[in-house]
N, C-alpha and C. Protein backbone atom coordinates (compact mmCIF):
# COMPACT_ATOMS: atom_id res chain seq x y z
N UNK A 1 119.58 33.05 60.57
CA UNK A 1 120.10 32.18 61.63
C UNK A 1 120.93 33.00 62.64
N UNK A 2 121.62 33.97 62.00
CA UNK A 2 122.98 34.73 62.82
C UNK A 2 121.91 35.75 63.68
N UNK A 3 120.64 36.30 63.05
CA UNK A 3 119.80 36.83 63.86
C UNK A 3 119.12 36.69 65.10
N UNK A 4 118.78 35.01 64.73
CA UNK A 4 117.88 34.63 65.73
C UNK A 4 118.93 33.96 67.01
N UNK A 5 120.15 34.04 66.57
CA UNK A 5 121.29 33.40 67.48
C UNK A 5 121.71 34.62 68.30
N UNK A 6 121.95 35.97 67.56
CA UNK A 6 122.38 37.18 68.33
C UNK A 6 120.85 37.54 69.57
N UNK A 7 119.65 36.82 69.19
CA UNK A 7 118.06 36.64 70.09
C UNK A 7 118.61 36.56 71.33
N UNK A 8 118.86 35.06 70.72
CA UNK A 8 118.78 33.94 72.13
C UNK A 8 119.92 34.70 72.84
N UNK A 9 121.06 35.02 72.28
CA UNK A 9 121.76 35.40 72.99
C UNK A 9 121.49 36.44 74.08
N UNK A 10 121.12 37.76 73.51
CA UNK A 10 120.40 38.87 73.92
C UNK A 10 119.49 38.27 75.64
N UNK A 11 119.03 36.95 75.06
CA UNK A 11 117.68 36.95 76.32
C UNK A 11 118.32 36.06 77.01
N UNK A 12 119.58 35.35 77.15
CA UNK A 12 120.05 34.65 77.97
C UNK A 12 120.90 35.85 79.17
N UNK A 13 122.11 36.91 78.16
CA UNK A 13 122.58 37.81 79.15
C UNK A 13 121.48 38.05 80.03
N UNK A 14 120.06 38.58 79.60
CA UNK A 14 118.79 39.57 80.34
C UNK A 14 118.35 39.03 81.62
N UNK A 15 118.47 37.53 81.12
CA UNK A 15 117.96 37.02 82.22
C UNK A 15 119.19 36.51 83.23
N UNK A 16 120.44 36.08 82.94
CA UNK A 16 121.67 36.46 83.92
C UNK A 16 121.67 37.86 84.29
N UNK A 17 121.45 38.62 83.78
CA UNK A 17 121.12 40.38 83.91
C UNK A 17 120.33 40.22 85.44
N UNK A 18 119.14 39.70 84.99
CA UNK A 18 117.94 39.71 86.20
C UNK A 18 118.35 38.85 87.43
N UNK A 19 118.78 37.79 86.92
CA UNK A 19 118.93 36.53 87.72
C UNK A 19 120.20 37.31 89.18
N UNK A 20 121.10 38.43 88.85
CA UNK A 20 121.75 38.46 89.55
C UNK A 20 121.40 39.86 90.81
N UNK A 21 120.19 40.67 89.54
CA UNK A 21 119.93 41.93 90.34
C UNK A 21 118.40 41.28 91.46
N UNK A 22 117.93 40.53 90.71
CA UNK A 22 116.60 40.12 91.55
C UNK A 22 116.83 39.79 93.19
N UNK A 23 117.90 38.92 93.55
CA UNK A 23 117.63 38.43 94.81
C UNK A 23 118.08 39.71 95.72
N UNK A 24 118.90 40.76 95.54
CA UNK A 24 119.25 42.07 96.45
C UNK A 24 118.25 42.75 96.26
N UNK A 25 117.63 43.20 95.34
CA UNK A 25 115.97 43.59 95.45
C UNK A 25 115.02 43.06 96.00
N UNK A 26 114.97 41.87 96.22
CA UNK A 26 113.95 40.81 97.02
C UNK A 26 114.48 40.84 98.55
N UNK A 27 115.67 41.03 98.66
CA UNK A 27 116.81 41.16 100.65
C UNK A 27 115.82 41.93 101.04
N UNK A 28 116.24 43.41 100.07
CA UNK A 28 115.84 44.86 100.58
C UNK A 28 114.28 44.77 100.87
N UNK A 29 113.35 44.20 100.30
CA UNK A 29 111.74 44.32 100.20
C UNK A 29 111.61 43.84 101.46
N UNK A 30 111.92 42.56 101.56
CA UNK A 30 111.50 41.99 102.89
C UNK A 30 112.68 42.44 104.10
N UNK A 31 113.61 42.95 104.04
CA UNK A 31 114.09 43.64 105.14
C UNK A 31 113.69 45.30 105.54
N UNK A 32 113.12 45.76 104.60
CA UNK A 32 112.21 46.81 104.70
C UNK A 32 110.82 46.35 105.54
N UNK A 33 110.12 45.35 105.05
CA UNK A 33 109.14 45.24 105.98
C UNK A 33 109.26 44.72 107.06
N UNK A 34 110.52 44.43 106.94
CA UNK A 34 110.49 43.70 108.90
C UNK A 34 110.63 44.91 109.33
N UNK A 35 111.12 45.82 108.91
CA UNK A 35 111.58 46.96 109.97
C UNK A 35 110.95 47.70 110.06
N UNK A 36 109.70 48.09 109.24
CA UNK A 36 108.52 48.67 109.03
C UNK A 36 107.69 48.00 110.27
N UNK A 37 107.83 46.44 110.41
CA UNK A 37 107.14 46.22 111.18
C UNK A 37 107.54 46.40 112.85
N UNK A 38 108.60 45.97 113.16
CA UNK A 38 109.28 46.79 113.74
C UNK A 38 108.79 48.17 114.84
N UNK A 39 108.72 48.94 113.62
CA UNK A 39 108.85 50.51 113.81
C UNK A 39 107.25 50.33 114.56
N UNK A 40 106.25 49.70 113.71
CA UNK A 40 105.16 50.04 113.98
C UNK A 40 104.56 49.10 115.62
N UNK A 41 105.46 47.94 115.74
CA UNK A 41 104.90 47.57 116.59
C UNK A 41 105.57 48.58 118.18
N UNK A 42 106.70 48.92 118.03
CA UNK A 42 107.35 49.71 118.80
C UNK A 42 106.42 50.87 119.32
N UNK A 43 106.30 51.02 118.17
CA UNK A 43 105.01 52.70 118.57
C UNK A 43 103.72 52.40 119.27
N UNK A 44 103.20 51.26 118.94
CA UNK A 44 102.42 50.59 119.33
C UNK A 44 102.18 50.20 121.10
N UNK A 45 103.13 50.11 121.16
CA UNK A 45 103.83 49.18 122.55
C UNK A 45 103.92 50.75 123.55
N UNK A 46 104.94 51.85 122.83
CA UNK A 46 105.01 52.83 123.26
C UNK A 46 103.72 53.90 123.86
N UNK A 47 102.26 54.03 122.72
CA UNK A 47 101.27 54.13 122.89
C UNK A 47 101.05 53.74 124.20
N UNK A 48 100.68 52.16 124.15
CA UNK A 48 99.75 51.89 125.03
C UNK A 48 100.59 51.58 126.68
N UNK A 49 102.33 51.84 126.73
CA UNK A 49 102.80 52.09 127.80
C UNK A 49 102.24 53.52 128.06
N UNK A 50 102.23 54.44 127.62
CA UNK A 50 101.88 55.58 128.19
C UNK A 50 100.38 55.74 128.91
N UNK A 51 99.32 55.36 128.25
CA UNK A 51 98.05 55.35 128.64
C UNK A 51 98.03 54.62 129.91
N UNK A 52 98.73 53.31 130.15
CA UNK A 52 98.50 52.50 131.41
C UNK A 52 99.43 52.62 132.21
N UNK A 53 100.25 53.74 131.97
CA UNK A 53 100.75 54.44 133.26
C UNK A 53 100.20 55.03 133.67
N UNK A 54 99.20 55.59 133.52
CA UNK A 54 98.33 56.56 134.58
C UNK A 54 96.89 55.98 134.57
N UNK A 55 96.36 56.68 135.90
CA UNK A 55 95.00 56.26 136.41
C UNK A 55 94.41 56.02 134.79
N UNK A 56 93.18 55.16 134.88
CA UNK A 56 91.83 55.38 134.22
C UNK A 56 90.47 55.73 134.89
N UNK A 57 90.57 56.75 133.79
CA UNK A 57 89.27 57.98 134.29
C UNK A 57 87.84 57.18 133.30
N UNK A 58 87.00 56.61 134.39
CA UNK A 58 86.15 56.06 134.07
C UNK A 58 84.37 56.68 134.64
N UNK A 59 83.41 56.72 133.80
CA UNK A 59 82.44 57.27 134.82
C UNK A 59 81.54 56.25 135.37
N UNK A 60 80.68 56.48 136.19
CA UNK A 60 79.89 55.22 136.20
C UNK A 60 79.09 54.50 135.52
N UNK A 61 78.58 55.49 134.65
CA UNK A 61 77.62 55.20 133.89
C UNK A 61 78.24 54.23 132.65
N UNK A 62 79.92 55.06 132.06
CA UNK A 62 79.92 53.71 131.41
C UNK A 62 80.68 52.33 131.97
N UNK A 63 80.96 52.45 133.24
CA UNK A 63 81.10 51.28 133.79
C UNK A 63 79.84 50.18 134.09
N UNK A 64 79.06 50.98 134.10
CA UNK A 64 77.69 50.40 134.10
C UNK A 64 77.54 49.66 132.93
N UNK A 65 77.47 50.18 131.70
CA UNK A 65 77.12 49.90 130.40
C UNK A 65 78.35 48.86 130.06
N UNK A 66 79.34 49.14 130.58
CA UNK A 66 80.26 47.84 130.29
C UNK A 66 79.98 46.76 131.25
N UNK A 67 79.57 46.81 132.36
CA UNK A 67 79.09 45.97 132.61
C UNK A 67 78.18 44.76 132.40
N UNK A 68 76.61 45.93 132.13
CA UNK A 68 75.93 45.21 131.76
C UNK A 68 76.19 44.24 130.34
N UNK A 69 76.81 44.74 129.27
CA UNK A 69 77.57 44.03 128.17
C UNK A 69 77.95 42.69 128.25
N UNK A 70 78.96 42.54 129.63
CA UNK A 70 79.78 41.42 129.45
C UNK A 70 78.98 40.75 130.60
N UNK A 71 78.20 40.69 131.33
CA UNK A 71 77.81 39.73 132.24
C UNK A 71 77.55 38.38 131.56
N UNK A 72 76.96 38.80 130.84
CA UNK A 72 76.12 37.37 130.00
C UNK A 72 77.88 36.33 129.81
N UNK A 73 78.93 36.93 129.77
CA UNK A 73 79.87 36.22 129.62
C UNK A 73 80.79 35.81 131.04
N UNK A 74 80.27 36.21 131.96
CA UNK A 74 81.09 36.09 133.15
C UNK A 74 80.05 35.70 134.77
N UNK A 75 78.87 34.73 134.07
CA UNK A 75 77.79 34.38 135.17
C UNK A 75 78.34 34.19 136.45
N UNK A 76 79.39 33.43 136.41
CA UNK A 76 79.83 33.31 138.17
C UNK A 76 80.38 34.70 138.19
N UNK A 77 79.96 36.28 138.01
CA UNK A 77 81.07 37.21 138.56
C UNK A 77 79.48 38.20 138.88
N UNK A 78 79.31 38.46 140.24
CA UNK A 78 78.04 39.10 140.08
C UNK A 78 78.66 40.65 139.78
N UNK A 79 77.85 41.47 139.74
CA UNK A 79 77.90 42.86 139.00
C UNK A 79 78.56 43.65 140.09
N UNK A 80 78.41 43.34 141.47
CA UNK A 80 79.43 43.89 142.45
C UNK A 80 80.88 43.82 142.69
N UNK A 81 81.43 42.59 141.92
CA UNK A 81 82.29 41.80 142.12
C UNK A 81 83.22 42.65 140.73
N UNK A 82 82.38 42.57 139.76
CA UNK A 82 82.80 43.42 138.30
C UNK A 82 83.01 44.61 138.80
N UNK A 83 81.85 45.37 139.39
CA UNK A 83 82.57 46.99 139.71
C UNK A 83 83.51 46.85 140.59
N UNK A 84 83.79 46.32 141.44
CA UNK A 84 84.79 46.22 142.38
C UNK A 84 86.23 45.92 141.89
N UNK A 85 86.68 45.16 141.05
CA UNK A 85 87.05 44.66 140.27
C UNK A 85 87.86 45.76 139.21
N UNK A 86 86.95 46.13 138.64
CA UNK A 86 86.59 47.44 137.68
C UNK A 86 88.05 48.59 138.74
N UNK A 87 87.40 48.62 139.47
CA UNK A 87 87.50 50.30 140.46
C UNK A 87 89.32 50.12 141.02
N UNK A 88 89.03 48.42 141.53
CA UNK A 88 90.67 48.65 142.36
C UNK A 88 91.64 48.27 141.08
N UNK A 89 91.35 48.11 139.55
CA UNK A 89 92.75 48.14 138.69
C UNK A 89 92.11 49.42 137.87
N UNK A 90 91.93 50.41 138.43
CA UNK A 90 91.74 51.58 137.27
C UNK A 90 93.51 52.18 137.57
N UNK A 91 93.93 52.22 138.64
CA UNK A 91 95.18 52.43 138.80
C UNK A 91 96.81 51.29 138.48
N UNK A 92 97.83 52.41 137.62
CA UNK A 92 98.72 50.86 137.30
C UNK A 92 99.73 50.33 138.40
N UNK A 93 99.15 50.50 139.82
CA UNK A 93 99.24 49.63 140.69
C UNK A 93 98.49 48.39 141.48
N UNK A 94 99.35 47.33 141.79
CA UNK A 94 99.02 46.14 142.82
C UNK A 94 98.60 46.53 143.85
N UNK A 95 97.20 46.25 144.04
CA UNK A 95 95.98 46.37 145.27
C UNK A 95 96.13 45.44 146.20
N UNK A 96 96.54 43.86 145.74
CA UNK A 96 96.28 42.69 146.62
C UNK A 96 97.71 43.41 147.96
N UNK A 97 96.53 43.16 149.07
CA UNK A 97 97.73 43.42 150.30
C UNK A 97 99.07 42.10 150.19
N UNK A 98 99.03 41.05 149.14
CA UNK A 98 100.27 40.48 149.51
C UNK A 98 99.97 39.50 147.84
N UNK A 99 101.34 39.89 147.00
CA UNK A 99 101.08 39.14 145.40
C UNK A 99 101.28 37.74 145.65
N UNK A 100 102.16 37.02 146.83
CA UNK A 100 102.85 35.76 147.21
C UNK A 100 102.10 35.11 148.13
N UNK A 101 100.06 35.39 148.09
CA UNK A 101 99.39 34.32 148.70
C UNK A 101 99.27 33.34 147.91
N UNK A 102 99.67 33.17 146.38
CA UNK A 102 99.51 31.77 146.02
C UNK A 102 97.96 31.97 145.56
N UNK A 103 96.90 32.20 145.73
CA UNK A 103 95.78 31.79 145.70
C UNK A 103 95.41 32.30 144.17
N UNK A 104 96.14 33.00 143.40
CA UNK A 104 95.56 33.49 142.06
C UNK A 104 94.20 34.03 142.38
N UNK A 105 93.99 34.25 141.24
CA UNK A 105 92.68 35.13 140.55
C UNK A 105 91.52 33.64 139.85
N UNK A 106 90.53 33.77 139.63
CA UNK A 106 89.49 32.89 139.24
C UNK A 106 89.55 33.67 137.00
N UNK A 107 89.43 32.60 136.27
CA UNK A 107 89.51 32.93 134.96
C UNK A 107 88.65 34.09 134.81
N UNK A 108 87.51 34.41 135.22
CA UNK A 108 86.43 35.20 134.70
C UNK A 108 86.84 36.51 135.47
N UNK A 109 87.71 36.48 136.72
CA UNK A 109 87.99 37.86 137.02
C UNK A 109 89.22 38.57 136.16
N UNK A 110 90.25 37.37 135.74
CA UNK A 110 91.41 37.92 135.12
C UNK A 110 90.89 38.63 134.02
N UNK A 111 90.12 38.13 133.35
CA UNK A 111 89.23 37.69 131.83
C UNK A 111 88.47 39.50 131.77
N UNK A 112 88.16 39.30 132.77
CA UNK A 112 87.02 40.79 132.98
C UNK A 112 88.14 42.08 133.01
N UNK A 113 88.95 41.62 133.89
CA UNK A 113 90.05 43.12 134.20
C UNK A 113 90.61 43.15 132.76
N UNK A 114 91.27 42.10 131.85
CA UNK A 114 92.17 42.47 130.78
C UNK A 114 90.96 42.77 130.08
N UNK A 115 89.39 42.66 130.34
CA UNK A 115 88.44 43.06 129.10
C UNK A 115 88.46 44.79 129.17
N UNK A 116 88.31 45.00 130.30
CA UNK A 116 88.15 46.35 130.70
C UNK A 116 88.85 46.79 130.49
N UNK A 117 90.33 46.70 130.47
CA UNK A 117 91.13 47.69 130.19
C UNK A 117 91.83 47.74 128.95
N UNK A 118 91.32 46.37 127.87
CA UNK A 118 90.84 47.04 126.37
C UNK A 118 90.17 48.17 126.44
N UNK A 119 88.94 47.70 126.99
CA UNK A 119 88.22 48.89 126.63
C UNK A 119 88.63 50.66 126.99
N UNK A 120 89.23 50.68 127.99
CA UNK A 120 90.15 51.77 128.64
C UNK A 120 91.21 51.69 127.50
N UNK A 121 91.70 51.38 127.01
CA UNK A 121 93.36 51.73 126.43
C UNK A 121 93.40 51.49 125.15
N UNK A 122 92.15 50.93 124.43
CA UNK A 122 92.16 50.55 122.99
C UNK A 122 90.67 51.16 122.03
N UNK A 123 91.57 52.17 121.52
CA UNK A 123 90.16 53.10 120.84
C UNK A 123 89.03 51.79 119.99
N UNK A 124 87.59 51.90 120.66
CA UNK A 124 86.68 50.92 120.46
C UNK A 124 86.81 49.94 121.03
N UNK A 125 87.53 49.26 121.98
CA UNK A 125 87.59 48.46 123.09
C UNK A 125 87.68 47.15 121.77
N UNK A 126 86.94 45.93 123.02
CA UNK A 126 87.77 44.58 122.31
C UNK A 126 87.16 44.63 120.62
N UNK A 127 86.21 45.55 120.58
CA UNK A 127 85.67 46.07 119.01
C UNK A 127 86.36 46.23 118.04
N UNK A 128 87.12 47.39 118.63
CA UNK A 128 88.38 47.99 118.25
C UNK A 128 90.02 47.58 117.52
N UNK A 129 90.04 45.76 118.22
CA UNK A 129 90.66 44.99 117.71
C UNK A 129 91.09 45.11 116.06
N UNK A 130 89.99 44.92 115.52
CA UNK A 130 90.49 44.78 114.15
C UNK A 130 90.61 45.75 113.60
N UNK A 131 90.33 47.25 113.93
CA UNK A 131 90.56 48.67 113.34
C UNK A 131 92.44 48.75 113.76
N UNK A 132 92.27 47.71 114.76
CA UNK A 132 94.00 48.50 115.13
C UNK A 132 95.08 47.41 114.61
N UNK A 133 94.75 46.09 114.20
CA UNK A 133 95.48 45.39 112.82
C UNK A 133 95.23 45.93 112.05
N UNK A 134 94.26 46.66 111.03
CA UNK A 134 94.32 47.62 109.71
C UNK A 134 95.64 48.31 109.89
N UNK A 135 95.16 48.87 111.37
CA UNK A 135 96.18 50.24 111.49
C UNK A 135 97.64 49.75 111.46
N UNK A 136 98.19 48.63 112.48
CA UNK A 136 98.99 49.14 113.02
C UNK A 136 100.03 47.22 112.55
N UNK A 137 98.91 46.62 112.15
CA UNK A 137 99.16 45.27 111.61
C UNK A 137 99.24 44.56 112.85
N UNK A 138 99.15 43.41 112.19
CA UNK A 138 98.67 42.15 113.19
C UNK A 138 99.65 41.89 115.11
N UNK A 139 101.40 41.95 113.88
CA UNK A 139 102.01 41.62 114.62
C UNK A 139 102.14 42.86 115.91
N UNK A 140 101.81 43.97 115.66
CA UNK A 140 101.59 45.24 116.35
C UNK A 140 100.78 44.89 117.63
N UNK A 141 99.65 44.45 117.02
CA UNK A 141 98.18 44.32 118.12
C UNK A 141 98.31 43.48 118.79
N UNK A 142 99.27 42.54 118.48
CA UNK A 142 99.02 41.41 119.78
C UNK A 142 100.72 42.11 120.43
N UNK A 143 101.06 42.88 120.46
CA UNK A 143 102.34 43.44 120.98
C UNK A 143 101.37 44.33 121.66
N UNK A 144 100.39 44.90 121.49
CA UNK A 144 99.67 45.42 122.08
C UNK A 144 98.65 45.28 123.54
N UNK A 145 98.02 43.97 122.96
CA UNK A 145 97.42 43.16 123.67
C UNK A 145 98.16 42.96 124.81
N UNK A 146 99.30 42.06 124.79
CA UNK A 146 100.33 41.71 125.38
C UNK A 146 100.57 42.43 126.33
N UNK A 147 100.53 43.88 126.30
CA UNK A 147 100.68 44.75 127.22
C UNK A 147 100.03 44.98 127.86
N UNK A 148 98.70 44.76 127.44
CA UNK A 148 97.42 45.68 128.19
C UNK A 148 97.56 44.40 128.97
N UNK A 149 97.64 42.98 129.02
CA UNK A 149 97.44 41.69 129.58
C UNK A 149 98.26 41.96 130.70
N UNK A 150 99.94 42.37 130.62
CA UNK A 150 100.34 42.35 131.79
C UNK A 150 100.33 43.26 132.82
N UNK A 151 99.51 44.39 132.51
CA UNK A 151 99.26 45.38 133.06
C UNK A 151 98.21 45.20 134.10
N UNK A 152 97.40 44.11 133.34
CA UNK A 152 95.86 43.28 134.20
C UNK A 152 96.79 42.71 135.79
N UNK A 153 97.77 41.73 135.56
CA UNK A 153 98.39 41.01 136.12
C UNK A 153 98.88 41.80 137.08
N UNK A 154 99.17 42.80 136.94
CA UNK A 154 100.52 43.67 137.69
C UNK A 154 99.07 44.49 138.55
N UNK A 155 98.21 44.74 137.72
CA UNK A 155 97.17 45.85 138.48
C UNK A 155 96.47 44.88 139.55
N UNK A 156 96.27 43.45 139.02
CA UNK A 156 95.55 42.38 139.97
C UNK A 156 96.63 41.49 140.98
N UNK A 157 97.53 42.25 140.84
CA UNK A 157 98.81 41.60 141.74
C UNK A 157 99.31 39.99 141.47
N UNK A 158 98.79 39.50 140.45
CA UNK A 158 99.40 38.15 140.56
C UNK A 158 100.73 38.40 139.25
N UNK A 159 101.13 39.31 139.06
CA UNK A 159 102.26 39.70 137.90
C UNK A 159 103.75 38.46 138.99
N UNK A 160 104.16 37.82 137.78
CA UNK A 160 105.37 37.06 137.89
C UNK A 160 106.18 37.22 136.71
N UNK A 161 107.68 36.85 136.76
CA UNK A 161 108.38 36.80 135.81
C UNK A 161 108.05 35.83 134.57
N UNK A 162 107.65 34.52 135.11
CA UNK A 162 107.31 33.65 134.72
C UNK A 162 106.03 33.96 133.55
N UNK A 163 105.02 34.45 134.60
CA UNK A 163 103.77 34.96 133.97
C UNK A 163 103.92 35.73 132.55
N UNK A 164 105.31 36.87 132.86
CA UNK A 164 105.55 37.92 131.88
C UNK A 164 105.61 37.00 130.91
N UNK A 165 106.65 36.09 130.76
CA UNK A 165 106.89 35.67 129.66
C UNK A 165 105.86 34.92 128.92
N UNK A 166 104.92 34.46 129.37
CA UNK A 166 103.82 33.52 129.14
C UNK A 166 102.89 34.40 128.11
N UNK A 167 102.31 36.31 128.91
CA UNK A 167 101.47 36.78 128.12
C UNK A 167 102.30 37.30 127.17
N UNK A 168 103.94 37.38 127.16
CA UNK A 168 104.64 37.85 125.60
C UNK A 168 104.33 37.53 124.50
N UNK A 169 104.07 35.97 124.63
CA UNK A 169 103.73 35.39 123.31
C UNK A 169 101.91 34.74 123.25
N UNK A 170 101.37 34.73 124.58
CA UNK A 170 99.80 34.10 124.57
C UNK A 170 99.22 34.48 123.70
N UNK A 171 99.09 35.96 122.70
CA UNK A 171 98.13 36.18 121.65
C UNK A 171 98.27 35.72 120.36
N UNK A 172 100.14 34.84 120.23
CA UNK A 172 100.11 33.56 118.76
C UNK A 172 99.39 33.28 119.15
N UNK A 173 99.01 32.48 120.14
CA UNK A 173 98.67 31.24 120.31
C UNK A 173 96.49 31.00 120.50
N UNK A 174 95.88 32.58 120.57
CA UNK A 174 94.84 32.56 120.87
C UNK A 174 94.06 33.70 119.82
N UNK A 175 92.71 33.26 119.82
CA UNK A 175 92.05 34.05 118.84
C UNK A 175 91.87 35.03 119.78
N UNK A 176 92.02 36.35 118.59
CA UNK A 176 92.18 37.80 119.38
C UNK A 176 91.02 38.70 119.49
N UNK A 177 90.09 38.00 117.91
CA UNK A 177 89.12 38.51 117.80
C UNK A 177 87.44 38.05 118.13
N UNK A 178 87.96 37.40 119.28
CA UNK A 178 86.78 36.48 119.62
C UNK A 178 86.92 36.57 121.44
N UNK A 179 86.18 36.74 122.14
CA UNK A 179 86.18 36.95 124.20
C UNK A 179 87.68 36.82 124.37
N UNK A 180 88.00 37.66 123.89
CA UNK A 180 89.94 37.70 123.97
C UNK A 180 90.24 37.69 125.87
N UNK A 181 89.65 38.33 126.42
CA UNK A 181 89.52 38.28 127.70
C UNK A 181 89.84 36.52 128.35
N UNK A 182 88.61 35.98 128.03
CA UNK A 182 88.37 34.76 128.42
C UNK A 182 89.49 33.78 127.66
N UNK A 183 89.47 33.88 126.59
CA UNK A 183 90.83 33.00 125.58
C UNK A 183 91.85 33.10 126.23
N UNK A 184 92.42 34.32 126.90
CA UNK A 184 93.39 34.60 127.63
C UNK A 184 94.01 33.95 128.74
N UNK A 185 92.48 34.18 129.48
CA UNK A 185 92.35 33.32 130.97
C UNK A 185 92.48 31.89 130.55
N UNK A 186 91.86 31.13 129.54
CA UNK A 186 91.84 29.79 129.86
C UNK A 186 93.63 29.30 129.40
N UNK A 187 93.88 29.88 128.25
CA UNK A 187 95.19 29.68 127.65
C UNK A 187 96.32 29.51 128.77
N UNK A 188 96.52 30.83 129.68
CA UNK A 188 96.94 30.50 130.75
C UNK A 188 97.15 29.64 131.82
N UNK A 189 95.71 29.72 132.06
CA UNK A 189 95.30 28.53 133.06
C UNK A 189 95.50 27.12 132.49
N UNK A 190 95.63 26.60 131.54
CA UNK A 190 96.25 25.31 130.69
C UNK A 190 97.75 25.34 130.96
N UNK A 191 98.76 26.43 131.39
CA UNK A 191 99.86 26.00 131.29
C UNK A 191 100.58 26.55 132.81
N UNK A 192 99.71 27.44 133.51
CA UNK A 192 100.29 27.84 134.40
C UNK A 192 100.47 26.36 135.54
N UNK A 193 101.12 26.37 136.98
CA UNK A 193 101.78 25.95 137.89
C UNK A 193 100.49 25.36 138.68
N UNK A 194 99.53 25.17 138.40
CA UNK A 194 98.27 24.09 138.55
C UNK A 194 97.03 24.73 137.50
N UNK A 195 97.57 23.65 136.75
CA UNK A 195 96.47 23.64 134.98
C UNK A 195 95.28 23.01 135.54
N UNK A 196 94.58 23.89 134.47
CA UNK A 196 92.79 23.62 134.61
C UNK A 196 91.89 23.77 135.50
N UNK A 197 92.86 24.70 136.66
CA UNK A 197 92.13 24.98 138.05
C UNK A 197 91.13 25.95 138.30
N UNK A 198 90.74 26.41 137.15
CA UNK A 198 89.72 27.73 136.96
C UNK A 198 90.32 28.86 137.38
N UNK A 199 91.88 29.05 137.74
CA UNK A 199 92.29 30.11 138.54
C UNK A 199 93.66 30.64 137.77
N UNK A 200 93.90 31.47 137.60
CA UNK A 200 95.50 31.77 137.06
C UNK A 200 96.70 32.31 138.53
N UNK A 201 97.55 31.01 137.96
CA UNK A 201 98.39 30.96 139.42
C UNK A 201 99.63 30.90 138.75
N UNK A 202 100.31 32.05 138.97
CA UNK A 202 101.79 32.31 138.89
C UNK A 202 103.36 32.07 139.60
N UNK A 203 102.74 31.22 140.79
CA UNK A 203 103.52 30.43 141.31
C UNK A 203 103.13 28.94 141.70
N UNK A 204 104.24 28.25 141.98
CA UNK A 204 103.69 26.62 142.44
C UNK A 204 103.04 27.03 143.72
């Protein structure tokens, strides 16, 4: 009896033992991975600021081949309109002679520029997507995304404050691995300053 009493005893301390070391071991685990995550989306962000600070060196041929790719997804954008398109955001400057005409961009052009410059800034383009959540984890890639998105904005001149904050968080809210381009554009266009207008407009 005195045995099986010195037991119980034994496994009651063990587990007050555990009960008190477990939850500071459980802090540290998950405050380790936030900061892991953190670290990685930072680098991430850092990456792909550097690349879209400078020109993109593109040839024709595979502008061609990206072209031909995505038409089937962008019928109202004829193939002149795409290279053109293509050519004046290879640089990470605003082309439009004036960002405050109001008139926005049409979904399939925004849609096309943030496609393209996946493909420019993200090893394997919108392909590439899920090699760079392996890599770099989820919350990384759309910190990623995010960037390359407002870079579209800023290169297509309709970049607003407003806007910024909108593509910070647009990739919760949209599938990343599916015409991320187009998901983009419409997501937007649902909440921007005249919804559902086929156009992304960053001011009233």
């Amino acid at each position: 009896m005195k045995k099986i009493k010195h037991i119980l005893i034994t496994l009651a301390t063990a587990i007050l033992l555990i009960a008190d070391i477990a939850p500071p071991i459980v802090y540290a685990n998950e405050t380790n991975k936030i900061v892991n995550e953190q670290q990685e989306i930072q680098k991430a962000v850092d990456e792909i600021d550097e690349k879209l600070s400078q020109p993109i060196n593109i040839s024709e041929a595979e502008l061609n081949a990206r072209i031909s790719e995505a038409k089937e997804r962008y019928p109202d954008l004829t193939e002149e309109r795409m290279k053109e398109l293509a050519y004046q955001t290879l640089t990470p400057y605003s082309y439009r002679a004036s960002v405050w005409d109001g008139k926005g961009v049409t979904l399939s052009e925004f849609a096309w520029v943030v496609e393209n410059l996946i493909a420019s800034a993200i090893s394997g383009g919108v392909a590439g997507i899920g090699n760079l959540v392996k890599k770099r984890g989820l919350a990384a890639a759309r910190a990623t995304l995010s960037r390359v998105a407002k870079n579209a904005a800023i290169r297509l001149g309709i970049y607003s404050n407003w806007l910024g904050v909108i593509l910070d968080r647009a990739f919760d809210y949209i599938n990343i691995f599916y015409n991320v381009g187009y998901g983009l554009a419409k997501y937007v266009d649902s909440i921007d300053f005249h919804k559902n207008n086929g156009r992304i407009n960053a001011w009233p």
